[in-house]
Protein backbone atom coordinates (compact mmCIF):
# COMPACT_ATOMS: atom_id res chain seq x y z
CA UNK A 1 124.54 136.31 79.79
CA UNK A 2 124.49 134.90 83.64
CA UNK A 3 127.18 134.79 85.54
CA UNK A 4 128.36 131.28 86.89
CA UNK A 5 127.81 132.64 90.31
CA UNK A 6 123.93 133.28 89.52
CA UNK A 7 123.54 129.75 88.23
CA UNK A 8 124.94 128.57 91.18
CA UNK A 9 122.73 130.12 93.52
CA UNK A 10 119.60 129.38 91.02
CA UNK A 11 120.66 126.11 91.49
CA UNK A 12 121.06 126.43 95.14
CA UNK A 13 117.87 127.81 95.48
CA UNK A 14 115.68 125.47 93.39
CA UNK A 15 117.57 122.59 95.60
CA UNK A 16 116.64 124.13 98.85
CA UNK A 17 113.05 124.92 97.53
CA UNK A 18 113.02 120.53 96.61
CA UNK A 19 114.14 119.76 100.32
CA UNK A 20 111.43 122.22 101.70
CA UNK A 21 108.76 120.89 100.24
CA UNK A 22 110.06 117.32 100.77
CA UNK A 23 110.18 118.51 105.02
CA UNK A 24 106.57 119.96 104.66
CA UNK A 25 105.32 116.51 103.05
CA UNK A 26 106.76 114.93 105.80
CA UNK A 27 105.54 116.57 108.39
CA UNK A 28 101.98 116.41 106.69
CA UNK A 29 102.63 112.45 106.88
CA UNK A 30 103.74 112.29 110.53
CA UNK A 31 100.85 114.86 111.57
CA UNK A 32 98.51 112.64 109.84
CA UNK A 33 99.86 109.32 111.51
CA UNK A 34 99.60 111.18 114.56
CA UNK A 35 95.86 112.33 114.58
CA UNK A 36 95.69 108.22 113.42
CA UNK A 37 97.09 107.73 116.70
CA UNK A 38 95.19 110.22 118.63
CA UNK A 39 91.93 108.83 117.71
CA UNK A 40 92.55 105.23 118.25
CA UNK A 41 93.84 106.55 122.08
CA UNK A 42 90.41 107.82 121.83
CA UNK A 43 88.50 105.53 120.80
CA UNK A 44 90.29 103.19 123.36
CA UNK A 45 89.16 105.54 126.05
CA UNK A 46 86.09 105.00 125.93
CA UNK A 47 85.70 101.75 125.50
CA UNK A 48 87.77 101.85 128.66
CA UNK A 49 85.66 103.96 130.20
CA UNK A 50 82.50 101.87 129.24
CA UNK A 51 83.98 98.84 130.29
CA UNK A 52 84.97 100.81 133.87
CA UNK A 53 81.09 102.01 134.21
CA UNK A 54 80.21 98.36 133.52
CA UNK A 55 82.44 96.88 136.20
CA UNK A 56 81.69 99.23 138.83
CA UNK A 57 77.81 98.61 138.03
CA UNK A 58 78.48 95.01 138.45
CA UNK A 59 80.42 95.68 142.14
CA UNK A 60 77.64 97.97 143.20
CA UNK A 61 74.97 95.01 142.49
CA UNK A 62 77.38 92.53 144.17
CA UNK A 63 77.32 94.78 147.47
CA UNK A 64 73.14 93.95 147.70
CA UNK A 65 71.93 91.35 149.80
CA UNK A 66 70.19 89.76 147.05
CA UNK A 67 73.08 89.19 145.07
CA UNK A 68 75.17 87.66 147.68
CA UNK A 69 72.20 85.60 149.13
CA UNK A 70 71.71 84.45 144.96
CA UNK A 71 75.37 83.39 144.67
CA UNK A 72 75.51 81.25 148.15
CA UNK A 73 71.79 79.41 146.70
CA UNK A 74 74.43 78.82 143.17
CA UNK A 75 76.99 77.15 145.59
CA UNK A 76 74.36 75.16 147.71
CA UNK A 77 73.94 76.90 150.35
CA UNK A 78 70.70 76.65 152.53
CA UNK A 79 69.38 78.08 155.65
CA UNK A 80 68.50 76.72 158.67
CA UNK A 81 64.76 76.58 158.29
CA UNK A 82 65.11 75.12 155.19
CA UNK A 83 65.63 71.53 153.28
CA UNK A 84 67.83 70.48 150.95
CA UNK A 85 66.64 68.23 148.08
CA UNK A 86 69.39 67.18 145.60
CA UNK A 87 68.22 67.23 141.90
CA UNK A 88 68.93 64.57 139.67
CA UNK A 89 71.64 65.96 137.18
C-alpha cells in the first residue's frame, strides 16, 4: 500500500509534467507567430528594396538631359529658334 506522501508527490509530479507540456506548446505557438512575423519583415524588405531600386532608376533618368528637356516640352516650354503653335484641345 502507498504512502500518502507518495501520492502526493505522484500527484505533484503528473501536475508539473501538465504545466510543462502546456509551456512547451506555448512556446511552439509564439515561435511559430514569430517566424509569421519574420517572413512578412521579409517579404516587406524586398518589396522595399524593389521599390528603392525603382526610385533611384527613375532619379538617375531624371539627371539626363533628355528627360529634363522632355518635361520643360510637357510644360510648354520652347526655345528660341523655335515656334509655338497652340493645339486645339
Amino acid at each position: 500500500m502507498e504512502r500518502p506522501v507518495y501520492r502526493f508527490l505522484h500527484l505533484l509530479f503528473a501536475l508539473g509534467s501538465l504545466h510543462l507540456l502546456w509551456l512547451v506548446g506555448l512556446e511552439f505557438k509564439r515561435t511559430q507567430e514569430l517566424r509569421g512575423e519574420i517572413n512578412r519583415a521579409r517579404a516587406q524588405v524586398a518589396q522595399l528594396e524593389g521599390r528603392l531600386a525603382r526610385l533611384t532608376d527613375e532619379i538617375s533618368a531624371a539627371q539626363t538631359p533628355e528627360y529634363r528637356d522632355a518635361l520643360v516640352r510637357r510644360m510648354g516650354y520652347v526655345r528660341k529658334d523655335e515656334l509655338l503653335i497652340p493645339s486645339a484641345r
